[in-house]
Each structure stands twice: as C-alpha cells, then as structure tokens.
C-alpha atoms as a PDB file:
ATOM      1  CA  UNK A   1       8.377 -29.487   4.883  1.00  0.00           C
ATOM      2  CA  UNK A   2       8.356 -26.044   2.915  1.00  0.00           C
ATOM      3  CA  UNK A   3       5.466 -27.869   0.928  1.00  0.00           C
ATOM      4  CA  UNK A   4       3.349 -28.772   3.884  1.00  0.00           C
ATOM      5  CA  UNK A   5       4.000 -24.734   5.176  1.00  0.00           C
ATOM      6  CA  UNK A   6       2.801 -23.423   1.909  1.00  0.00           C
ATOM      7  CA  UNK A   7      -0.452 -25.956   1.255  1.00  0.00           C
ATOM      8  CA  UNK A   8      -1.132 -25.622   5.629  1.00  0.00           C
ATOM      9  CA  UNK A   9      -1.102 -21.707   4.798  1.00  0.00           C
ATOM     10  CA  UNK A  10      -2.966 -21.710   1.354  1.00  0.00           C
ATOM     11  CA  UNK A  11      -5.927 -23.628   3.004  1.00  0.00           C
ATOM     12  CA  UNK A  12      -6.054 -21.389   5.821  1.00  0.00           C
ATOM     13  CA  UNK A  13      -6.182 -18.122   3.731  1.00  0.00           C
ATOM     14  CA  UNK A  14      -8.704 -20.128   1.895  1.00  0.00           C
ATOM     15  CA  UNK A  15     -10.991 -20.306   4.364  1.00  0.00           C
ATOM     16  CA  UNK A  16     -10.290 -16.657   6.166  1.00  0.00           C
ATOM     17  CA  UNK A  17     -11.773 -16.064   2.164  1.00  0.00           C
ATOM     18  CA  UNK A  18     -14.283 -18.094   2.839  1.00  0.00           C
ATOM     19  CA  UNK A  19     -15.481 -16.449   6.218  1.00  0.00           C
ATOM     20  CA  UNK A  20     -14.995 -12.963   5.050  1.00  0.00           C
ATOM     21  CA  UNK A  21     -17.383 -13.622   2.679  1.00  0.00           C
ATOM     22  CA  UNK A  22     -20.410 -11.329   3.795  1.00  0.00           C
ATOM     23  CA  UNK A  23     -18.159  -8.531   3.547  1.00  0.00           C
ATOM     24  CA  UNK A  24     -16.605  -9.602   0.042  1.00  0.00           C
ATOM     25  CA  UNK A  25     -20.276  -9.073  -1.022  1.00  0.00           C
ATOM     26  CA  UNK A  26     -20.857  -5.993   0.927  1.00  0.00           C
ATOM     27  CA  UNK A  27     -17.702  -4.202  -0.390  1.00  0.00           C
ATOM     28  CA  UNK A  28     -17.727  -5.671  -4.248  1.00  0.00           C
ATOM     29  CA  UNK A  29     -21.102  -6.649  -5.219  1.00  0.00           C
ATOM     30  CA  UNK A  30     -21.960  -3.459  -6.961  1.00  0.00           C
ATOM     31  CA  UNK A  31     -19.283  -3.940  -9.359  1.00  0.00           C
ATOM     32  CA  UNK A  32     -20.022  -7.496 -10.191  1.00  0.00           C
ATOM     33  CA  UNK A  33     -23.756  -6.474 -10.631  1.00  0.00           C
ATOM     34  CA  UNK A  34     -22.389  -3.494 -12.869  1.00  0.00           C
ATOM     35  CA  UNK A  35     -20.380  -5.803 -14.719  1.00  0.00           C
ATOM     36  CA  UNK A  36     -23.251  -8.171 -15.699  1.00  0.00           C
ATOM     37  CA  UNK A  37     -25.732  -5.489 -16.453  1.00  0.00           C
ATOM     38  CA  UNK A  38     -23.220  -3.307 -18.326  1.00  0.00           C
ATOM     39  CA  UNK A  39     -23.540  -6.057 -21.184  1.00  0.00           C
ATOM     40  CA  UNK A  40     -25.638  -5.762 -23.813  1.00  0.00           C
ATOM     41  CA  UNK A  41     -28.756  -6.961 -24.281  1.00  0.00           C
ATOM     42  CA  UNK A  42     -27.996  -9.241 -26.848  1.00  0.00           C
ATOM     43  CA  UNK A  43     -25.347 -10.591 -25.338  1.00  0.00           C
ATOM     44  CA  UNK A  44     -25.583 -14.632 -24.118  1.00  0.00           C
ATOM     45  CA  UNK A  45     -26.158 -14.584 -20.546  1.00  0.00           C
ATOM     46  CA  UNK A  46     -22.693 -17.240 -20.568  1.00  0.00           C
ATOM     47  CA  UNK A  47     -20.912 -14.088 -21.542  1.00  0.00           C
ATOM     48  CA  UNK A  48     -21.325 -12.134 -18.646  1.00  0.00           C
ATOM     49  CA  UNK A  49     -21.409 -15.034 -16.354  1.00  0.00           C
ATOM     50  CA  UNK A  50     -17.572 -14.976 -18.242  1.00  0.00           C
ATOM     51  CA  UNK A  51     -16.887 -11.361 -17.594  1.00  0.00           C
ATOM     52  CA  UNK A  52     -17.639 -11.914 -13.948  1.00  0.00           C
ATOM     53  CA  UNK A  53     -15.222 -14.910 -14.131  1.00  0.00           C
ATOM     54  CA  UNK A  54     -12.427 -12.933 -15.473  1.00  0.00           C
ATOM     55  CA  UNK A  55     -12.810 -10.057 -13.798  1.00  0.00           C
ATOM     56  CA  UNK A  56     -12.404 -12.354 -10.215  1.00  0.00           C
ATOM     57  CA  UNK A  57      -9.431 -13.672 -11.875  1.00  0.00           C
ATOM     58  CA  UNK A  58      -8.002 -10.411 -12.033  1.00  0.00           C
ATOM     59  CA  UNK A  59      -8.894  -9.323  -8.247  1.00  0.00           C
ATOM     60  CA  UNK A  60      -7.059 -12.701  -7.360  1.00  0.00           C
ATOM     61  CA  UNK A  61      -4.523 -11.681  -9.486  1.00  0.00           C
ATOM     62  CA  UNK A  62      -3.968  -8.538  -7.712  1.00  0.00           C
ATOM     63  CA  UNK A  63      -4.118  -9.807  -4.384  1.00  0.00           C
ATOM     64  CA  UNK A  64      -1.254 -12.928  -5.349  1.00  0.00           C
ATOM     65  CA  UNK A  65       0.868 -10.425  -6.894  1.00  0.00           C
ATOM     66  CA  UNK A  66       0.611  -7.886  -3.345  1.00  0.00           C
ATOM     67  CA  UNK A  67       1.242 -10.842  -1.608  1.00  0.00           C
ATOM     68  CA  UNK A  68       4.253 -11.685  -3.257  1.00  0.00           C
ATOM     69  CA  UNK A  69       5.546  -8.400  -3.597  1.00  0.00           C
ATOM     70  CA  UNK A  70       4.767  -7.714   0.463  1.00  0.00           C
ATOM     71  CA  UNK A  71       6.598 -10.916   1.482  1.00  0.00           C
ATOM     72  CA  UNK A  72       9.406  -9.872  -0.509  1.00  0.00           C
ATOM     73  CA  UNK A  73       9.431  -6.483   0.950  1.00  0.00           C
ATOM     74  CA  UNK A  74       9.759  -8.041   4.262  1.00  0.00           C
ATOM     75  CA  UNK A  75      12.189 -10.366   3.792  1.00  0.00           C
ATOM     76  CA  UNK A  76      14.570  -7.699   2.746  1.00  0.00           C
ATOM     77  CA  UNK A  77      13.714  -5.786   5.710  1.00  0.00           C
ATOM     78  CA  UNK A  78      14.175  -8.496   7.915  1.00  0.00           C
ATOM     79  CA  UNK A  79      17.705  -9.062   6.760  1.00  0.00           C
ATOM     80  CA  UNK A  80      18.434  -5.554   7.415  1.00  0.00           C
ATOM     81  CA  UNK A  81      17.119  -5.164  10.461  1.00  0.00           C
ATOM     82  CA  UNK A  82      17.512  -7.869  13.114  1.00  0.00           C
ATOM     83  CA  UNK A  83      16.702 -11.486  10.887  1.00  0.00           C
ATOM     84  CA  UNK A  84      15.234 -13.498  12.668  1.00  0.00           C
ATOM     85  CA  UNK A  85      13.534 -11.691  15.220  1.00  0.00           C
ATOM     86  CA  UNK A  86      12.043  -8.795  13.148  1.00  0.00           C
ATOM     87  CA  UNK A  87       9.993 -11.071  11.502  1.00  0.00           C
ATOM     88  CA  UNK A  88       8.543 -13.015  14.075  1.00  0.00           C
ATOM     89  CA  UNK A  89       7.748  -9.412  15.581  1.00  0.00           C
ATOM     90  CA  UNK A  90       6.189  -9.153  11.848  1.00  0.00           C
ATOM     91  CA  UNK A  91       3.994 -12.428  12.768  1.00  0.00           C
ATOM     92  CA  UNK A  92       2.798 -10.855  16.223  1.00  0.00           C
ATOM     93  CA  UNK A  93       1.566  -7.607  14.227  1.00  0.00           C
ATOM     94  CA  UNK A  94      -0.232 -10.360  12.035  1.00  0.00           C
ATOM     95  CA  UNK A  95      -1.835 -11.552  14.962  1.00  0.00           C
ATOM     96  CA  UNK A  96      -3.083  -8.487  16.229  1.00  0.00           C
ATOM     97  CA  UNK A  97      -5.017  -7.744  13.164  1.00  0.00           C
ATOM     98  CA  UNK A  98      -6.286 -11.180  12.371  1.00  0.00           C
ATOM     99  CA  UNK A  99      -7.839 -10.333  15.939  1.00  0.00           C
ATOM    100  CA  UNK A 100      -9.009  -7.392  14.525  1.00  0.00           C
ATOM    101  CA  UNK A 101     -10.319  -9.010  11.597  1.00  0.00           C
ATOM    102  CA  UNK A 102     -12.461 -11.753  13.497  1.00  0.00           C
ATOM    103  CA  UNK A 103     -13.748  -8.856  15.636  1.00  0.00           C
ATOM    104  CA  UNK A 104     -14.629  -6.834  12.621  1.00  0.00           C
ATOM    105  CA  UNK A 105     -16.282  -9.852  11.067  1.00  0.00           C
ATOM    106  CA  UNK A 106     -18.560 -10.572  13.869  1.00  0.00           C
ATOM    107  CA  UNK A 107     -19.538  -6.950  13.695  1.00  0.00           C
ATOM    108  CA  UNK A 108     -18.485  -6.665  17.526  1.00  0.00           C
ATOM    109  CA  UNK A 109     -16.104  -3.797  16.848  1.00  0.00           C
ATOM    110  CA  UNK A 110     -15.399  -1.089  13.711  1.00  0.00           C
ATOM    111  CA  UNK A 111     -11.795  -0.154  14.233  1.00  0.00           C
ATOM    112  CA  UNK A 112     -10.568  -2.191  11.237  1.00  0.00           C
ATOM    113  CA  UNK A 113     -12.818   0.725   8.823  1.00  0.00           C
ATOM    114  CA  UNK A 114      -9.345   2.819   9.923  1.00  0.00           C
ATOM    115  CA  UNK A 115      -7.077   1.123   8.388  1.00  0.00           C
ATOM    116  CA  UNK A 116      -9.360   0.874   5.212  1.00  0.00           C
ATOM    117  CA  UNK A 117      -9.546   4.423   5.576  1.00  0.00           C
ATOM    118  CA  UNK A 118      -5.331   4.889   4.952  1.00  0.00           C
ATOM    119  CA  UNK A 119      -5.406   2.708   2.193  1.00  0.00           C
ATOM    120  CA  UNK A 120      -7.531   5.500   0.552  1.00  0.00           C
ATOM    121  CA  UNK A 121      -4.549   7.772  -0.615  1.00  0.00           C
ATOM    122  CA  UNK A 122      -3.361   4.830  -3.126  1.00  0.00           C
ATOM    123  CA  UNK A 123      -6.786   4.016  -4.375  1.00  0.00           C
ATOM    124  CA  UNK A 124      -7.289   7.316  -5.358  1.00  0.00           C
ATOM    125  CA  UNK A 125      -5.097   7.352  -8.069  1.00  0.00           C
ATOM    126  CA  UNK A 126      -6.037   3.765  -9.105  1.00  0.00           C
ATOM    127  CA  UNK A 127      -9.629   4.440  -9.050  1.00  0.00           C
ATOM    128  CA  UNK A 128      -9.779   6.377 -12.142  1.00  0.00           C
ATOM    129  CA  UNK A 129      -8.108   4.161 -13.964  1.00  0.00           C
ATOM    130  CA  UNK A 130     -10.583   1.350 -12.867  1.00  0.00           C
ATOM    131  CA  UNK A 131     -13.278   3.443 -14.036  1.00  0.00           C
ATOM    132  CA  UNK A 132     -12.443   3.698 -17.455  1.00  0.00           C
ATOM    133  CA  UNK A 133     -13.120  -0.004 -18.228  1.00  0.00           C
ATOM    134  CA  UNK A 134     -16.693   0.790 -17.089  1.00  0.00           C
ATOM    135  CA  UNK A 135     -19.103  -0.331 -19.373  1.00  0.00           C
ATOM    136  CA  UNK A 136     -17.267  -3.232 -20.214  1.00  0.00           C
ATOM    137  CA  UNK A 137     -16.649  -2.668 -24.085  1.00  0.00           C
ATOM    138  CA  UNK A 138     -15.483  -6.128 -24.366  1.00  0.00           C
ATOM    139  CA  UNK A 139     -16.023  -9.456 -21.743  1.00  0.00           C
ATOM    140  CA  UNK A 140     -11.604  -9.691 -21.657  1.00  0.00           C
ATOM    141  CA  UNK A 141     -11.400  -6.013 -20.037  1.00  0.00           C
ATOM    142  CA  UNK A 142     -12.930  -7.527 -17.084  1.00  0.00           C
ATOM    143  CA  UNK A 143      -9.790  -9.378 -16.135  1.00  0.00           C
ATOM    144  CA  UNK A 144      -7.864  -5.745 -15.541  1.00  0.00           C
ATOM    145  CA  UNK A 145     -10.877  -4.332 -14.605  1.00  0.00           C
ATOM    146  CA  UNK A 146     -10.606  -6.596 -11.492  1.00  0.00           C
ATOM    147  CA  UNK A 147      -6.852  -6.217 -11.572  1.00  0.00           C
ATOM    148  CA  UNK A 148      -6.920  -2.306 -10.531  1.00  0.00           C
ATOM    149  CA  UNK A 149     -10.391  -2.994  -8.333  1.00  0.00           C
ATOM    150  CA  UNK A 150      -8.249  -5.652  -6.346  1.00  0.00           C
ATOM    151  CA  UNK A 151      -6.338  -2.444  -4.598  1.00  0.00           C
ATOM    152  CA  UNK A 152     -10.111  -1.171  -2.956  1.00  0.00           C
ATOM    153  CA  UNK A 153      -9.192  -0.580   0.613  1.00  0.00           C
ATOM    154  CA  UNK A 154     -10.578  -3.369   2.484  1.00  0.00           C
ATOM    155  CA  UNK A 155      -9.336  -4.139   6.078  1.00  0.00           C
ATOM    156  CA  UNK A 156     -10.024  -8.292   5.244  1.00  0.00           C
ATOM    157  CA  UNK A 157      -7.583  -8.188   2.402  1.00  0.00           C
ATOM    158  CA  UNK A 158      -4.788  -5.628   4.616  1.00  0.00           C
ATOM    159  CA  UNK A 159      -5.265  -8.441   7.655  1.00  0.00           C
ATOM    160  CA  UNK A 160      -4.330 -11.357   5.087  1.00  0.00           C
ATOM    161  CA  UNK A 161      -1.649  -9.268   3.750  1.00  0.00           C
ATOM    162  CA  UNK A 162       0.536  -8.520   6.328  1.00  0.00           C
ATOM    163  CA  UNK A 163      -0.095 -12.315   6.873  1.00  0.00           C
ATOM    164  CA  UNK A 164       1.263 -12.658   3.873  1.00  0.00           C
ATOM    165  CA  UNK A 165       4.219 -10.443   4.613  1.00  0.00           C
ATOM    166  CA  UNK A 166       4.936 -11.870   7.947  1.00  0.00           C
ATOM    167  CA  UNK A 167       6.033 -15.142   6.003  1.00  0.00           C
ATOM    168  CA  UNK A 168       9.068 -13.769   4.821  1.00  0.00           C
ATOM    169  CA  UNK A 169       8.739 -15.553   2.031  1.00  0.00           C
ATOM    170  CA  UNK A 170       7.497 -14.184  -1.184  1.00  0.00           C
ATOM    171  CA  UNK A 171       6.272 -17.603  -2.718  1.00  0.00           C
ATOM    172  CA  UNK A 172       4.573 -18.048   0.362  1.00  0.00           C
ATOM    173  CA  UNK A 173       3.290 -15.179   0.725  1.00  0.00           C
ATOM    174  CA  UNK A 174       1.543 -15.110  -3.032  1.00  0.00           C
ATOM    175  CA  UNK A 175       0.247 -18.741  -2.021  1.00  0.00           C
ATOM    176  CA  UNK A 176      -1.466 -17.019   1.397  1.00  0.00           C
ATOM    177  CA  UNK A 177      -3.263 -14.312  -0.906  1.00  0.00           C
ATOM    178  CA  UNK A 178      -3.851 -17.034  -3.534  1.00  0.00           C
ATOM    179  CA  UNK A 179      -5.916 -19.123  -1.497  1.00  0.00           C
ATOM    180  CA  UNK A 180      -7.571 -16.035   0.166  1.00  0.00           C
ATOM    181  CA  UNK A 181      -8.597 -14.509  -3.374  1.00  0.00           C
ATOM    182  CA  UNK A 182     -10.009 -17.971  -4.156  1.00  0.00           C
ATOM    183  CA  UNK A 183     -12.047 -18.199  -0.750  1.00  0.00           C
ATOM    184  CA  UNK A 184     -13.824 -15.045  -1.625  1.00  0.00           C
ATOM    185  CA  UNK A 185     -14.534 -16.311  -5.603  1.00  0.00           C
ATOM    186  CA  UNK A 186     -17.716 -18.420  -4.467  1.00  0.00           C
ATOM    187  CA  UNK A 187     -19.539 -15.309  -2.832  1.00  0.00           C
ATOM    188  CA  UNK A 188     -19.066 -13.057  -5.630  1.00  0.00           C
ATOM    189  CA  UNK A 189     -19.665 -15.416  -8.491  1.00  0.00           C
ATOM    190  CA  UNK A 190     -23.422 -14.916  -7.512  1.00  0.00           C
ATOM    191  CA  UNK A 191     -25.177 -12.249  -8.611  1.00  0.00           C
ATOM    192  CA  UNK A 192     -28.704 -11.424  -8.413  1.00  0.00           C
ATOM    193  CA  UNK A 193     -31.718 -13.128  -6.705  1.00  0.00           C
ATOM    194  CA  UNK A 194     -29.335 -15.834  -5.103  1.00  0.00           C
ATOM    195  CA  UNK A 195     -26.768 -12.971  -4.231  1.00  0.00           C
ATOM    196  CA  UNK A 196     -29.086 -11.380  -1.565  1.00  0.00           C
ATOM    197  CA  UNK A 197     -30.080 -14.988  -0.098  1.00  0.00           C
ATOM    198  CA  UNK A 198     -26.451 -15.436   0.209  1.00  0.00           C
ATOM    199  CA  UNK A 199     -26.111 -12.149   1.912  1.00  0.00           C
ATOM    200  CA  UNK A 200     -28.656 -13.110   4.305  1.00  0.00           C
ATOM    201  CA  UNK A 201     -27.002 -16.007   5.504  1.00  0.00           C
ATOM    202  CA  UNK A 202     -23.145 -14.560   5.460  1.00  0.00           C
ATOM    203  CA  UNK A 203     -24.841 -11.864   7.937  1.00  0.00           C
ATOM    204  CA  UNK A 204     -26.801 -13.759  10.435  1.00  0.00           C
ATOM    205  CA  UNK A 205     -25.608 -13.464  13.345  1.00  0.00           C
ATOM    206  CA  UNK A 206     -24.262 -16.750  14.362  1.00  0.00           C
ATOM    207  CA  UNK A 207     -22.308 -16.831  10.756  1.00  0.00           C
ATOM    208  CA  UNK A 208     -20.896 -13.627  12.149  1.00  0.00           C
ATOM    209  CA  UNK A 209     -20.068 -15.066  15.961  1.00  0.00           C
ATOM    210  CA  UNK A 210     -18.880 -18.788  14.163  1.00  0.00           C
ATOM    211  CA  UNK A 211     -16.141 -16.936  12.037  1.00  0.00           C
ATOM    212  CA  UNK A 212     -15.841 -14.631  13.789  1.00  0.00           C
ATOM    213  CA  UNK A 213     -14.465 -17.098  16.603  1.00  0.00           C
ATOM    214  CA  UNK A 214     -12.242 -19.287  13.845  1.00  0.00           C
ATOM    215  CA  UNK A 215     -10.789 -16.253  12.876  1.00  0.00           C
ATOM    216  CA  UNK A 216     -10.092 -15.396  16.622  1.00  0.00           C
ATOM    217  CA  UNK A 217      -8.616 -18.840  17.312  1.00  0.00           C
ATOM    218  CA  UNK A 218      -6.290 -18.565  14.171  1.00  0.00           C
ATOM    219  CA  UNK A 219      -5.441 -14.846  15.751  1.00  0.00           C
ATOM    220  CA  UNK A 220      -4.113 -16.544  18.876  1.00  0.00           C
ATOM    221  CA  UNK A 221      -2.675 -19.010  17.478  1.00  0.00           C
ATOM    222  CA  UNK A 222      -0.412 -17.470  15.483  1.00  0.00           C
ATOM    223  CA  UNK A 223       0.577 -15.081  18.315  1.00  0.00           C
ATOM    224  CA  UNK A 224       1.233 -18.173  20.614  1.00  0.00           C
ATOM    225  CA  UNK A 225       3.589 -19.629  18.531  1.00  0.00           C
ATOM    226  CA  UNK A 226       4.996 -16.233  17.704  1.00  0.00           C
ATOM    227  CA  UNK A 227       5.580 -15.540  21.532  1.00  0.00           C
ATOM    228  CA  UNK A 228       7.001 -19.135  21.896  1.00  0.00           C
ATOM    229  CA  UNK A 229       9.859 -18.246  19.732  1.00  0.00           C
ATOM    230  CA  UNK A 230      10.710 -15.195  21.177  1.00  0.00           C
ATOM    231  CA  UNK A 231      11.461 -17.320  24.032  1.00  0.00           C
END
C-alpha cells in the first residue's frame, strides 16, 4: 500500500513537471543557455550537452532534498499540534495552491508571482553564491551550480512543495519533488533552435487551458478527499 501511495504520487508530480513546463523554460532557460555558451570553444559539443545534464541533476537534487526536508518539518508539526487533523488541514492548503497553480499555468490569473515574490528574501543570499560558478570553469560545477539555482523562487515548485509537505511523510515527500524535478528535465534539456519551438507549443493557448484544467482537476481532487476526512 505505502508503495502504491509513493509511485501514485511520484507519477503525478511527474506530470504537474511535465505541464509546468512552459514556465520551467520561461524561468530557467537563460541559465541553461549560459551554461552551454559559457564553454569554450574548443570544447566537444557532448560536453556541454553534459554540463546541462548535471547541472538538472543538481536542480532535482535540490528540489528532492526540500521535499524531504518539508515533509519532515510537517510531520513534526503535526504531532505537536493536533495529528491527524493538522495535516489533512495541511492537504486542503495544498489544494488551494495547486488551484492556484493550474490558474497560473493557464495564464488566467497572476497571484501565484506573490508568493514567488516572498521566496525572494532566501534567494538573496543564495544567489551570490550561485553566481560564482558562472562561467563554468569545469563541466562537474554544473551539478551545484543547479543545486543553489534549484532555490529560484518559483510559485510551480512552492505549489509541489507544500504538496510535498502535506504528505507527512518525508520519503514521500522527496519522491513528490523527485518526480516533479524529473517532469521539468525534458523542457530544459533543449536548448537553442528547438528550445523556442518548444516554447511555442508549451504557450499556446490550449496547452495552457489543457493543463491548466488537469492541474485544476488534481486541485479538487485532493481537496475532496481532504474534506471527506474531515468528516
């Protein structure tokens, strides 16, 4: 049973990656395209196709360690204050902003950039640090290169997340930000020419409405059964 939870909830997150693509690209593609073009000219094109590998290995890294760490966080909380039924107020609060998210996604409504907005006081003190491994000096300091640019605000990854914490379960919830990080890899693995055909698709209006609907459905979904056990 705990096996089906975690590979039901690693798919999903996979594909909230997958439909949050178009604003993966829109928020990290200038980083991936500084990462390939940051490497010298004499350098095999394989080689930065590697950097750009490692350094999406390190943003997934990032985002399976927050969502271990968050589920952890709110299991303890939970146990202090009120089991149970703290955390399936925790779900509901999931809910809300996977509503959020879908809305955001189908460009229907902005009030997700606010949240990104808060998670500004953190990144600036990371952001420095990022910057420092810019120009790549070597393909491997791509991997904590997107390690520290795996904390840029972003209202898809904070939506996941508190998915992720909502599971009071901190293997579950690094699964749920394991499968996300890996729904956003195909996106931005391309770079270049193919890149802004991608782009054009991701934002096209009924790619917008379509996820933004799935994302809507898994919104009230998760509420429903939330409210059910409240019952």
């Amino acid at each position: 049973m705990i096996e089906a939870t975690l590979l039901n909830d690693f798919i999903a997150a996979l594909l909230i990656g997958l439909l949050g693509a178009g604003h993966c690209l829109g928020m990290c593609s200038g980083i991936a395209s500084a990462i390939t073009f940051s490497m010298k000219a004499d350098q095999k094109k394989s080689t930065s196709m590697f950097s750009l590998l490692l350094y999406n290995l390190g943003r997934v890294s990032s985002y399976s360690l927050a969502g271990f760490l968050f589920a952890a966080s709110s299991s303890t909380l939970i146990i202090w204050f009120g089991g149970k039924e703290a955390l399936i107020y925790l779900r509901i609060f999931a809910a809300i902003l996977m509503l959020m998210l879908a809305l955001y996604v189908a460009k229907l409504w902005h009030g997700l950039l606010k949240l990104e907005q808060a998670g500004q006081f953190v990144w600036k003190f990371i952001k420095p640090l990022a910057q420092t491994f810019i120009p790549l000096k070597h393909p491997l300091f791509a991997f904590p290169l997107g390690f520290l640019w795996g904390w840029l605000p972003c209202g898809l990854v904070y939506s996941t997340l508190s998915w992720a914490a909502s599971s009071g379960d901190p293997l579950n919830g690094l699964f749920i930000m394991l499968g996300f990080g890996l729904g956003t890899m195909p996106a931005m693995l391309t770079v270049g020419a193919f890149s802004h055909h991608l782009k054009k698709i991701l934002n096209h209006h009924w790619f917008r409405y379509g996820s933004g609907a799935l994302l809507a459905i898994f919104a009230f979904h998760t509420l429903y059964i939330a409210i059910l056990q409240l019952s």
